[in-house]
C-alpha atoms as a PDB file:
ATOM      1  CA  UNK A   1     -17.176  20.624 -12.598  1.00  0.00           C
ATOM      2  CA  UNK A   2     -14.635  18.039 -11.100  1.00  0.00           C
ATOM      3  CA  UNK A   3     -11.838  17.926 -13.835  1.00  0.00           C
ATOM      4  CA  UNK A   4      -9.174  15.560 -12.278  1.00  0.00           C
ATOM      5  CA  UNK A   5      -7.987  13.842  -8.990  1.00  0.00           C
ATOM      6  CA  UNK A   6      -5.225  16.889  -7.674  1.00  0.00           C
ATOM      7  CA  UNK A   7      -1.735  16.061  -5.682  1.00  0.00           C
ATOM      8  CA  UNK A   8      -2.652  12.508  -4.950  1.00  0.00           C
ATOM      9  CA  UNK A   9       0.420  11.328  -3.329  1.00  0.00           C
ATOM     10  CA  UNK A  10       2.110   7.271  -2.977  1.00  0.00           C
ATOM     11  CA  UNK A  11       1.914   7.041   0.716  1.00  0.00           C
ATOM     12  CA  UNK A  12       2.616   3.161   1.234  1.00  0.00           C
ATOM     13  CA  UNK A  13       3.840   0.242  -1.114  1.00  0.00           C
ATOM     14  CA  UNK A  14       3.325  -3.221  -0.088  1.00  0.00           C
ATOM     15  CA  UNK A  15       5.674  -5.510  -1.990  1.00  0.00           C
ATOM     16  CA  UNK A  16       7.682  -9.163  -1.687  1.00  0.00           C
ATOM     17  CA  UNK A  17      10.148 -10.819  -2.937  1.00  0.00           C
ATOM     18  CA  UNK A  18      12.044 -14.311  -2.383  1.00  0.00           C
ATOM     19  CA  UNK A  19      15.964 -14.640  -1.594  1.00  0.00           C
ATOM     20  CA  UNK A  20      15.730 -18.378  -2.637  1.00  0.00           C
ATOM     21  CA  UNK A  21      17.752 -19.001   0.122  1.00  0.00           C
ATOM     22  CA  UNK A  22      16.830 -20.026   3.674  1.00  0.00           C
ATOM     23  CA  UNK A  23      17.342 -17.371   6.492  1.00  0.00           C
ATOM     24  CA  UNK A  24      18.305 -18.356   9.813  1.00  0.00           C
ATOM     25  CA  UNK A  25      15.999 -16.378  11.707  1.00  0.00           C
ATOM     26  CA  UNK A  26      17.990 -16.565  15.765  1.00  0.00           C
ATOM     27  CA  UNK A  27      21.015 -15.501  14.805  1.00  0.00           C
ATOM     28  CA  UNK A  28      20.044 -12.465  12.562  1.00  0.00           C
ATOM     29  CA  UNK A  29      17.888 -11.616  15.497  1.00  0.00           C
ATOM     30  CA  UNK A  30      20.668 -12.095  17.726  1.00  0.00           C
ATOM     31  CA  UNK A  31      23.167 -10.015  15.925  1.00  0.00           C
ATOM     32  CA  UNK A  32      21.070  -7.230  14.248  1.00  0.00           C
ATOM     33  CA  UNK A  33      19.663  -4.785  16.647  1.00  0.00           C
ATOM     34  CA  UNK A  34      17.040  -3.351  14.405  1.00  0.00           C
ATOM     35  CA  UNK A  35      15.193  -6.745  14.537  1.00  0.00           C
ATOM     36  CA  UNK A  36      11.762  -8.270  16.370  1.00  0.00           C
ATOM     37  CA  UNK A  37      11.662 -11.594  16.566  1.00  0.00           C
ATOM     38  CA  UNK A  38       9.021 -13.981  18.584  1.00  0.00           C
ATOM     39  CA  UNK A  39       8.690 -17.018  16.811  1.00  0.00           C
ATOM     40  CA  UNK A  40       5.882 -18.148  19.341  1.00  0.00           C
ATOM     41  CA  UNK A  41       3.345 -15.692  18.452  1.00  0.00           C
ATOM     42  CA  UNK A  42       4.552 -15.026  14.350  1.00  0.00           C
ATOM     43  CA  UNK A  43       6.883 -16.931  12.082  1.00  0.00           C
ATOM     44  CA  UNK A  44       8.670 -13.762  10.702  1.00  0.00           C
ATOM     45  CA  UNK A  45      11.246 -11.365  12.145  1.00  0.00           C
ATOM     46  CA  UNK A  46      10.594  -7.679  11.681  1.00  0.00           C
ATOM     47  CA  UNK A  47      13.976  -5.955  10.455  1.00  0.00           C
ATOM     48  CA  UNK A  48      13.187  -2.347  10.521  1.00  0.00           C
ATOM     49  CA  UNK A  49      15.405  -0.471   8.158  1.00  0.00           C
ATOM     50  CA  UNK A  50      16.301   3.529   9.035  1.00  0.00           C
ATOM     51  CA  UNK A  51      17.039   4.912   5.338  1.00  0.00           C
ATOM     52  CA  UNK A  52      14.397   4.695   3.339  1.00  0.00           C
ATOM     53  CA  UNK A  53      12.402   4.097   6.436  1.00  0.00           C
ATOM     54  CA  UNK A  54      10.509   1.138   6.119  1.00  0.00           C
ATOM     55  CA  UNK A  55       9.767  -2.486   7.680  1.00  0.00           C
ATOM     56  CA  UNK A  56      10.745  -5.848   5.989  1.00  0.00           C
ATOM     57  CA  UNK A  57       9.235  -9.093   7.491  1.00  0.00           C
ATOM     58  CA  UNK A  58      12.108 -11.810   6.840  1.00  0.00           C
ATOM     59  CA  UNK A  59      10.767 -14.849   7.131  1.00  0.00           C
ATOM     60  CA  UNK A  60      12.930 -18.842   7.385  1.00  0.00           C
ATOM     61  CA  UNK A  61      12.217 -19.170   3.703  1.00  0.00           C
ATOM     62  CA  UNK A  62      14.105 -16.423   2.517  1.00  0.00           C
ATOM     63  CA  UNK A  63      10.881 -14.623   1.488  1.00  0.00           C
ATOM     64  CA  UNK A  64      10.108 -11.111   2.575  1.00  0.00           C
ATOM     65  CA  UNK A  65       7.312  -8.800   2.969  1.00  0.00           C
ATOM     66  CA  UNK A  66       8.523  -5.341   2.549  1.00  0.00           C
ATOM     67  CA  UNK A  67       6.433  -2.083   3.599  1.00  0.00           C
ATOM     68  CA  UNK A  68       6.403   1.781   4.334  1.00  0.00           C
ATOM     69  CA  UNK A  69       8.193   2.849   1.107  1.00  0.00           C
ATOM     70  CA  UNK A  70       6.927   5.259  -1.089  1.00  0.00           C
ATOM     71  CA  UNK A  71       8.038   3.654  -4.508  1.00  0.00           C
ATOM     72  CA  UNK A  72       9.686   0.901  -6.384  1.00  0.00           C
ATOM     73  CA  UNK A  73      13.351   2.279  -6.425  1.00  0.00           C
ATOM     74  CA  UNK A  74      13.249   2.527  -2.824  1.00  0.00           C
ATOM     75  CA  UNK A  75      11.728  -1.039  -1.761  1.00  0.00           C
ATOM     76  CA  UNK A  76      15.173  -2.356  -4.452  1.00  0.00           C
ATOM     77  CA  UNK A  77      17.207  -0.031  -1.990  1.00  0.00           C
ATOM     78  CA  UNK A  78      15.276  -1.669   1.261  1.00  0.00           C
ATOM     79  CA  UNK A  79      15.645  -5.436   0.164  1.00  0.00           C
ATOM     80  CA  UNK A  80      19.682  -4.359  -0.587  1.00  0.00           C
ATOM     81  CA  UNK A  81      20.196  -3.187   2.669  1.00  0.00           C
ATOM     82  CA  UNK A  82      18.587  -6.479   3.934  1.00  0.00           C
ATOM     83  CA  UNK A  83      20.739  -8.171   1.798  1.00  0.00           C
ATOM     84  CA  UNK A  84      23.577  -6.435   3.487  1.00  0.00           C
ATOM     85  CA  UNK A  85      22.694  -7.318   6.809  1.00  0.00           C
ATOM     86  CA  UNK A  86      22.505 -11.081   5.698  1.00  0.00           C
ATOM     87  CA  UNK A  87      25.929 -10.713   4.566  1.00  0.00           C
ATOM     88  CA  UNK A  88      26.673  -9.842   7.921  1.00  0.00           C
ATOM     89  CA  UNK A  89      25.359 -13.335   9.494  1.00  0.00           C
ATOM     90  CA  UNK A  90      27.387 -15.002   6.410  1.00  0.00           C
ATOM     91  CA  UNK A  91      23.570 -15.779   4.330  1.00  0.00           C
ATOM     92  CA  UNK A  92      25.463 -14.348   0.765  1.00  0.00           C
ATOM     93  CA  UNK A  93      22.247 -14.070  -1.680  1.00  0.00           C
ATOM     94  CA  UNK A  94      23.690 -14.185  -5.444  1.00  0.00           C
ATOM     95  CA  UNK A  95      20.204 -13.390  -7.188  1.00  0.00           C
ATOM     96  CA  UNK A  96      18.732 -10.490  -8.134  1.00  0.00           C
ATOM     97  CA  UNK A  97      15.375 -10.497  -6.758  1.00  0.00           C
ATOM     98  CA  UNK A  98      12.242 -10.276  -8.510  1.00  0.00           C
ATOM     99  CA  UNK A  99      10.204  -7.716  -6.394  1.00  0.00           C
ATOM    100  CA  UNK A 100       6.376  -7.955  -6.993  1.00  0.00           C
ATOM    101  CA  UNK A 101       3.763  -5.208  -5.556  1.00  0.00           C
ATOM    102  CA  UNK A 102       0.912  -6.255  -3.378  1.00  0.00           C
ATOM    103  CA  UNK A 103      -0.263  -3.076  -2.742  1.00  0.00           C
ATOM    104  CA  UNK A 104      -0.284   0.987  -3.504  1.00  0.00           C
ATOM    105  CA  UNK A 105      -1.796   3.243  -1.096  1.00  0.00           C
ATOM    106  CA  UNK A 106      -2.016   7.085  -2.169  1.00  0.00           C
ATOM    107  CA  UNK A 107      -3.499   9.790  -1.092  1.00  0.00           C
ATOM    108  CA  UNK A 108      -5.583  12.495  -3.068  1.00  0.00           C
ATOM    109  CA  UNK A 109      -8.255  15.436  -3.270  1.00  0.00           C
ATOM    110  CA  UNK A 110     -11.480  16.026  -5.706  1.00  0.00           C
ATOM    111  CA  UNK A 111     -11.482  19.675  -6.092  1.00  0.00           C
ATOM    112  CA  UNK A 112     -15.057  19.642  -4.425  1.00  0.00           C
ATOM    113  CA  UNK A 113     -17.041  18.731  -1.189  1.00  0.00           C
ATOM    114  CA  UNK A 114     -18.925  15.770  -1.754  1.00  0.00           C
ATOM    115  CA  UNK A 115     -22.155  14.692  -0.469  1.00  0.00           C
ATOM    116  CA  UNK A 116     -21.834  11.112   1.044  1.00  0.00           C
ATOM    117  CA  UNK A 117     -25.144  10.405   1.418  1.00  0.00           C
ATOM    118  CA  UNK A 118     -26.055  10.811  -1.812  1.00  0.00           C
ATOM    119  CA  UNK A 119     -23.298   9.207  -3.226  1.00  0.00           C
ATOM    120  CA  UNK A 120     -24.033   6.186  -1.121  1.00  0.00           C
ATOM    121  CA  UNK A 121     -26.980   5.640  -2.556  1.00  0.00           C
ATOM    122  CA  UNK A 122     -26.130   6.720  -6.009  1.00  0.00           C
ATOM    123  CA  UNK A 123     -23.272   4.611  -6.720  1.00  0.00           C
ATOM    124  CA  UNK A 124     -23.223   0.611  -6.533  1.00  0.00           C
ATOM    125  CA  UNK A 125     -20.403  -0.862  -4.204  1.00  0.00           C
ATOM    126  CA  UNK A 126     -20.213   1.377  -1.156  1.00  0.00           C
ATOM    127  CA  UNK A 127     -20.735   1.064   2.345  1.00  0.00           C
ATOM    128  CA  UNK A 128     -21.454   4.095   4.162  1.00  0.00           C
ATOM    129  CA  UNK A 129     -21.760   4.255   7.734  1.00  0.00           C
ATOM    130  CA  UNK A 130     -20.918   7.945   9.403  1.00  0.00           C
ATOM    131  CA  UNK A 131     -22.110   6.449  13.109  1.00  0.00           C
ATOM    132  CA  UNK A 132     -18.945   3.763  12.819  1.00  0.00           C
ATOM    133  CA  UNK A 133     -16.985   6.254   9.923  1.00  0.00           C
ATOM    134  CA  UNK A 134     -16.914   9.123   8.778  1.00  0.00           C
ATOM    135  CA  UNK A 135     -16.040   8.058   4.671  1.00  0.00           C
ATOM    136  CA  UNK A 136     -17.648   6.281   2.478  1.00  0.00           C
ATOM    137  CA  UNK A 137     -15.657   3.297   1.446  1.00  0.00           C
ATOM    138  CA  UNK A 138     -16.190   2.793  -2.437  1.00  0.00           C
ATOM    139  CA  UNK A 139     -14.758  -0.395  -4.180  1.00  0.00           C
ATOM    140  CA  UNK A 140     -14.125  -0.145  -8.159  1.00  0.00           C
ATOM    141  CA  UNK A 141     -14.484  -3.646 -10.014  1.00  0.00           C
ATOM    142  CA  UNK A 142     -11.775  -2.422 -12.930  1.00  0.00           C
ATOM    143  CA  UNK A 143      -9.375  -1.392 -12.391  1.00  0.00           C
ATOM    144  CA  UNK A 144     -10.037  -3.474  -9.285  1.00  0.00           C
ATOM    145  CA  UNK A 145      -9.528  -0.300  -6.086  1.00  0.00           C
ATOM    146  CA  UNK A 146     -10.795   0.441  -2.856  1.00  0.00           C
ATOM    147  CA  UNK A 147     -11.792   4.836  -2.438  1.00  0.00           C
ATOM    148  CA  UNK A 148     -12.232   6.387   1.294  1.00  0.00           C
ATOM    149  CA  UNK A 149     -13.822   9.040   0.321  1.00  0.00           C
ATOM    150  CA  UNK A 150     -14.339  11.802   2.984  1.00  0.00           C
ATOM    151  CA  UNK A 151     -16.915  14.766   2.197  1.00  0.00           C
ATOM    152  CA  UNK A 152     -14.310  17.537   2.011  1.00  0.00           C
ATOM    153  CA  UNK A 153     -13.380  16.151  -0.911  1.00  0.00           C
ATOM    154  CA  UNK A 154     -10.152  14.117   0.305  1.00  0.00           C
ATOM    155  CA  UNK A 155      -9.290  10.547  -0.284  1.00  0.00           C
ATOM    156  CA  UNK A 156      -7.917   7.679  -0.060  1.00  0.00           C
ATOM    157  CA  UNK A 157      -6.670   4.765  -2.534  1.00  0.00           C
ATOM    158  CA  UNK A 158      -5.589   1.076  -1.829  1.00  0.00           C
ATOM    159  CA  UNK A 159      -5.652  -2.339  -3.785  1.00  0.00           C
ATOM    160  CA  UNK A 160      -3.789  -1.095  -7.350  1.00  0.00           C
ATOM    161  CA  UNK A 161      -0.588  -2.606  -7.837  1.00  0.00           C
ATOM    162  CA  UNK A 162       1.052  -0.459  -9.846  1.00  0.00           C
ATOM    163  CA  UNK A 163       1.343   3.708 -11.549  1.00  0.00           C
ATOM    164  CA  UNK A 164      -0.652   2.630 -14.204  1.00  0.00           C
ATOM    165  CA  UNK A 165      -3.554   1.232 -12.485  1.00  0.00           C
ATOM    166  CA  UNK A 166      -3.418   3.557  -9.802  1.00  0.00           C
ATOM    167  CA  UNK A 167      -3.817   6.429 -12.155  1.00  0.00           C
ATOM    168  CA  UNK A 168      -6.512   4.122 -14.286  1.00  0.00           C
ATOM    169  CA  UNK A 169      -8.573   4.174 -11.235  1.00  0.00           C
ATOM    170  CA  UNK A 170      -8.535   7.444 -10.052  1.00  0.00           C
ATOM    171  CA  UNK A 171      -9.965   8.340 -13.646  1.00  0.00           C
ATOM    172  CA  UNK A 172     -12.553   5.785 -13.451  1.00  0.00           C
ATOM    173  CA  UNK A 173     -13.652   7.317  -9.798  1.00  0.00           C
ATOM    174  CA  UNK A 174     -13.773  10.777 -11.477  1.00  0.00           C
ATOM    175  CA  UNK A 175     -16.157   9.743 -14.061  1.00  0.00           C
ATOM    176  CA  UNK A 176     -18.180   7.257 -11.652  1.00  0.00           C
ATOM    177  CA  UNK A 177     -18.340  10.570  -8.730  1.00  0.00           C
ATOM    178  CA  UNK A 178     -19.296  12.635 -11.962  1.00  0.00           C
ATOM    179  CA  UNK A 179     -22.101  10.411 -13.352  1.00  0.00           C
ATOM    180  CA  UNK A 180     -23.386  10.361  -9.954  1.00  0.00           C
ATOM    181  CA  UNK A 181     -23.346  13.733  -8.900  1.00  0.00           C
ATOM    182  CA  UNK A 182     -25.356  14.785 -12.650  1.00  0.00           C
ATOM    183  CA  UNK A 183     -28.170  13.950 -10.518  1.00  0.00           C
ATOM    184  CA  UNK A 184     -27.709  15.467  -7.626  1.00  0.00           C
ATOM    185  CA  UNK A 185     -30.234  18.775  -6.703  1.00  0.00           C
ATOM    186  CA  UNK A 186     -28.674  21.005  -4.197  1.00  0.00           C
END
């Protein structure tokens, strides 16, 4: 039977932070060239750092958005290089900021092909729809996550917000898929 969720993998961390200090949005945009800035259709400027790769929205109140890493140690790397760059414009941030995760999206297997149909209608809190999609999108109350599963047994993760929680709720999706499947008849 299904004994664990195999190689699942961080593929995206959405986190933010605040530099408590007001950014002057033209002139970084002006000076940096790995920046996007139109003010008349969004109120942040896209600063797009190369190493780890990754995207930070800086916005006028000195908060950020930062995404496309692929763990904590790298978004305190991202926010230092931003940092850097401010230094640049002469914005000198003397905190240490607090980061806080939105978001973990990872990637994963179930060692088995899975029968969305029957799952669907097994298990409370899905939506399937293979016309529009072709996984079933599963959301777990606690740990609070949201599954794509796909029937070759591949998935998807999104909503946890951090290791813990992430791992907490690929167990609970192991037993749920495993409670379900007990009545399955091939």
């Amino acid at each position: 039977m299904v004994k664990s969720v195999s190689n699942y993998k961080i593929q995206n961390i959405v986190a933010t932070t605040s530099l408590e200090k007001p950014i002057p949005l033209t002139k970084l945009a002006r000076t940096q060239p790995n920046t996007e800035y139109n003010p008349e259709t969004f109120p942040g400027l896209v600063l797009r750092v190369k190493e780890p790769k990754s995207a930070v929205l800086v916005f006028s109140s000195g908060n950020l958005v930062c995404t496309g890493t692929k763990s904590v140690s790298q978004v305190r790397q991202v926010i230092q290089a931003v940092i850097k760059q401010l230094k640049k414009i002469s914005v000198n941030i003397t905190i240490k900021p607090k980061i806080t995760v939105q978001n973990i999206v990872a990637s994963g297997t179930i060692d088995l092909k899975l029968n969305l149909n029957f799952l669907a209608l097994e298990m409370e809190n899905t939506e399937y729809e293979p016309e529009q999609f072709p996984g079933l999108v599963y959301k777990l109350i606690e740990p609070n996550a949201t599954f794509l599963l796909f029937s070759n047994g591949k998935l998807v993760c999104t909503g946890t917000k951090n290791k813990q929680q992430l791992e907490d709720s690929m167990t609970q999706l192991l037993k749920n898929v495993k409670a379900a499947l007990k009545n399955y008849k091939k």
